[in-house]
N, C-alpha and C. Protein backbone atom coordinates (compact mmCIF):
# COMPACT_ATOMS: atom_id res chain seq x y z
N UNK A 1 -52.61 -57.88 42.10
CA UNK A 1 -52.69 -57.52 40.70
C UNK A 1 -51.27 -57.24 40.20
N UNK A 2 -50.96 -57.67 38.44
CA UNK A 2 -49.59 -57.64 38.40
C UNK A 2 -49.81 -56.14 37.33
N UNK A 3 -49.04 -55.48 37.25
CA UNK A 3 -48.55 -54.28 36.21
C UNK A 3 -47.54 -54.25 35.18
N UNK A 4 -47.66 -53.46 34.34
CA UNK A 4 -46.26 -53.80 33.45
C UNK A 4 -45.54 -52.13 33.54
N UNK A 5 -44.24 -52.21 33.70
CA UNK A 5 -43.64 -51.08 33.90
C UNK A 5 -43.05 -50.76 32.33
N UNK A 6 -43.23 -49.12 32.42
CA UNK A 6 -42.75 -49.11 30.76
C UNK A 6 -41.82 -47.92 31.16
N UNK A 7 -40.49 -47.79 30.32
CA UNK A 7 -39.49 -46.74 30.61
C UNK A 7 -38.63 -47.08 31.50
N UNK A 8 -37.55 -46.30 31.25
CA UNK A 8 -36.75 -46.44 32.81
C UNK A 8 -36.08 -47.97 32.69
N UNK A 9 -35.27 -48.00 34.18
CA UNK A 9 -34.69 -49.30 34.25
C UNK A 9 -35.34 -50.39 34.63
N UNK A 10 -36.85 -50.22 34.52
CA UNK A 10 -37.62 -51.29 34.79
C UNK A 10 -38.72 -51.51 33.64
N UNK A 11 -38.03 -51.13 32.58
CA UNK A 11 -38.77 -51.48 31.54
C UNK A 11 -39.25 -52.85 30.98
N UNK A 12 -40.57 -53.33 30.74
CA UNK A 12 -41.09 -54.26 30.48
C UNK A 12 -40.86 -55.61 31.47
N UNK A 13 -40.98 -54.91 32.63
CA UNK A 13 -41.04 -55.66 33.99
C UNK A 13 -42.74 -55.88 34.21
N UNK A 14 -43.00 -56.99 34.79
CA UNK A 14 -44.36 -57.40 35.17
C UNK A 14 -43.91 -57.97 37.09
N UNK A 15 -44.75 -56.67 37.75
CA UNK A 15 -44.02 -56.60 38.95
C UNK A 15 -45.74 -56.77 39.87
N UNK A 16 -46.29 -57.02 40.93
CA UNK A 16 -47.15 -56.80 41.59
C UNK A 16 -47.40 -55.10 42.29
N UNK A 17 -48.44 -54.73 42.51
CA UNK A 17 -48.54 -53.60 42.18
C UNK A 17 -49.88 -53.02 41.94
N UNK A 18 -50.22 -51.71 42.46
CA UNK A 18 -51.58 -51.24 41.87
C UNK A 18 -51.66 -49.97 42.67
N UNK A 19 -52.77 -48.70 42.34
CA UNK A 19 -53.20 -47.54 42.95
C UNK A 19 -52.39 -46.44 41.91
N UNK A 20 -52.07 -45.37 42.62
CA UNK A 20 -51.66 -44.45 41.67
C UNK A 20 -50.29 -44.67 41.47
N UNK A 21 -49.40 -45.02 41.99
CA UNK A 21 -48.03 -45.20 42.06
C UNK A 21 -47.12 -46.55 42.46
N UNK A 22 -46.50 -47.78 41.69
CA UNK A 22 -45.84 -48.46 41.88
C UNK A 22 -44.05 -48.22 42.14
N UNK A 23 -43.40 -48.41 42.97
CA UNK A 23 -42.09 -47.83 43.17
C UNK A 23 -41.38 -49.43 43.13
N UNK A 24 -40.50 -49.32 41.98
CA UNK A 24 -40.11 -50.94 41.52
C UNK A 24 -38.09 -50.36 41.64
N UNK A 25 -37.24 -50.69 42.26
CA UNK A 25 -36.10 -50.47 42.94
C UNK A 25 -35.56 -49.10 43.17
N UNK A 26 -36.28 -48.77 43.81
CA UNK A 26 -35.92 -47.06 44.00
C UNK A 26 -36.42 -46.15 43.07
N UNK A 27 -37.05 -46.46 42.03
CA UNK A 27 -37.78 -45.51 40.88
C UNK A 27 -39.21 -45.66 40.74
N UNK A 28 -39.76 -44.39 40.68
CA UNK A 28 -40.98 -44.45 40.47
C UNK A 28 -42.01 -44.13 39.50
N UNK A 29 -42.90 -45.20 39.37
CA UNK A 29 -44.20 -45.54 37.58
C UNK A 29 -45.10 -45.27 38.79
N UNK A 30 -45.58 -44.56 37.51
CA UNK A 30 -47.19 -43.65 37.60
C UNK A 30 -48.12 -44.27 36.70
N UNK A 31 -48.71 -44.51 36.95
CA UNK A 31 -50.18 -45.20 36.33
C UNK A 31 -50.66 -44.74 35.12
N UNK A 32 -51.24 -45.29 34.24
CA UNK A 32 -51.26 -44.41 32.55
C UNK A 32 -52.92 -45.03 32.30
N UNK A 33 -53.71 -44.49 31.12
CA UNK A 33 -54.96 -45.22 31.24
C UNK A 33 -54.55 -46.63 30.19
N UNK A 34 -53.69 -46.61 29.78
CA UNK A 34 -52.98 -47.88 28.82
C UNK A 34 -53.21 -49.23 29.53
N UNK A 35 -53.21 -49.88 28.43
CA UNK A 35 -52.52 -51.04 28.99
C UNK A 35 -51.96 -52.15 27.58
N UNK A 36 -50.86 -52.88 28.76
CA UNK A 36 -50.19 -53.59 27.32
C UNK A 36 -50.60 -55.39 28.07
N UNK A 37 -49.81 -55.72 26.61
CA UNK A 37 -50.09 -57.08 27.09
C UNK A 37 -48.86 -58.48 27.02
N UNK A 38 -48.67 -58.95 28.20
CA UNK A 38 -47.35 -59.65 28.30
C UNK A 38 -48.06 -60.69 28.93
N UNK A 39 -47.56 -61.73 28.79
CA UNK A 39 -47.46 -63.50 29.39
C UNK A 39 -48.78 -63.71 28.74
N UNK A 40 -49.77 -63.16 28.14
CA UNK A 40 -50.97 -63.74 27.54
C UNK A 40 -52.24 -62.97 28.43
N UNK A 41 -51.56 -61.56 29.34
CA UNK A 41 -52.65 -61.34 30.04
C UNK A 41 -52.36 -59.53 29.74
N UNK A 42 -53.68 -58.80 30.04
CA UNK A 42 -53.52 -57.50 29.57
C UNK A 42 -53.17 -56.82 30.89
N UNK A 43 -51.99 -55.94 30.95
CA UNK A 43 -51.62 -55.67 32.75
C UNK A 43 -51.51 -53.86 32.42
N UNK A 44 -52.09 -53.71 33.39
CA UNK A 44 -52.25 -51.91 33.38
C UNK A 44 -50.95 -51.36 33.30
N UNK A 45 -50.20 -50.53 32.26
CA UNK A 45 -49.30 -49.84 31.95
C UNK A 45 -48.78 -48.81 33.47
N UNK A 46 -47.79 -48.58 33.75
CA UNK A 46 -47.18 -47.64 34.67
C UNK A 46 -45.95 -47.10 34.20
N UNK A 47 -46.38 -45.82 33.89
CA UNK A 47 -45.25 -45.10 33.15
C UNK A 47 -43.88 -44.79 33.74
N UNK A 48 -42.46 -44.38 34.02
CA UNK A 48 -41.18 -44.17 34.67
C UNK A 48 -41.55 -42.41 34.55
N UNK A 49 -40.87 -42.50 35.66
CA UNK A 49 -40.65 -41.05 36.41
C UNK A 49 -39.91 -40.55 36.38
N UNK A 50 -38.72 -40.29 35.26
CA UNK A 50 -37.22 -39.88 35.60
C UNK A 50 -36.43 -38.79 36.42
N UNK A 51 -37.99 -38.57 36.94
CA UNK A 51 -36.92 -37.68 38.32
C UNK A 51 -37.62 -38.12 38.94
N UNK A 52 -37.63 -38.89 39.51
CA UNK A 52 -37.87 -39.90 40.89
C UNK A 52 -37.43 -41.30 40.79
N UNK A 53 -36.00 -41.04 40.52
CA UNK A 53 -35.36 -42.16 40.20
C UNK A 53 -33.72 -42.16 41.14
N UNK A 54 -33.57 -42.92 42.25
CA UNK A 54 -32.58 -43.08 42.76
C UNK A 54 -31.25 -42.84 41.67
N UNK A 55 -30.60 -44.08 40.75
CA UNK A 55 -29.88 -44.42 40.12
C UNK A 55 -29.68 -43.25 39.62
N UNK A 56 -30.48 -42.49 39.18
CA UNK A 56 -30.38 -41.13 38.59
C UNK A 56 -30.27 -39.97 39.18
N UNK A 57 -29.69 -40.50 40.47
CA UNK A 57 -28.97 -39.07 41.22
C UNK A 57 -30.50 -38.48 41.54
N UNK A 58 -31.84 -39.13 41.51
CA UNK A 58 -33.07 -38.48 42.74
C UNK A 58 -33.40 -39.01 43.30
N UNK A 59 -34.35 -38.86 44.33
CA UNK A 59 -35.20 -39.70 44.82
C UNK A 59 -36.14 -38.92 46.21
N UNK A 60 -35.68 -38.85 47.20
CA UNK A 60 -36.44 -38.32 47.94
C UNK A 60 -36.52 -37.12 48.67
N UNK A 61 -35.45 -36.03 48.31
CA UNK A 61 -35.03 -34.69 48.46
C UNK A 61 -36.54 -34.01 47.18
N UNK A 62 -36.58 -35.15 45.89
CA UNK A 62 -38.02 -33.91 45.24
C UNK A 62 -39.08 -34.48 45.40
N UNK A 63 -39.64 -34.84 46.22
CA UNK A 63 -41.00 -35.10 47.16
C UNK A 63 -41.39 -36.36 46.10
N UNK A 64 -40.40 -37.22 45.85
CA UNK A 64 -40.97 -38.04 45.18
C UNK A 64 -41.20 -39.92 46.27
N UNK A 65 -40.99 -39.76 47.53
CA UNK A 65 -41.52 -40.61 48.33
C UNK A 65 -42.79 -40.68 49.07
């Protein structure tokens, strides 16, 4: 199943993916009841985590692995 990531540096990415948590290059989308719609298909929204975000100086010191 593919997802669409919203926020963050993986914004409006359509990545494979599903359950409560997708982790798309070191940052992590949380699942939303949304959904948007890209390439002609409706893909379940996964919101950005900005503190569980490598690039952003976090990642797995705040229990976000």
């Amino acid at each position: 199943m593919d997802v669409l990531l919203r926020g963050g540096p993986g914004d409006g990415q359509v990545v494979p993916g599903g359950g409560e948590n997708v982790v798309w290059q070191a940052c992590l989308y949380e699942i939303t009841p949304g959904y948007g719609r890209r390439h002609g298909r409706d893909l379940r929204v996964y919101r950005h985590r900005s503190d569980c975000c490598e690039p952003y100086g976090r990642g797995g010191e705040d229990r976000c692995e």
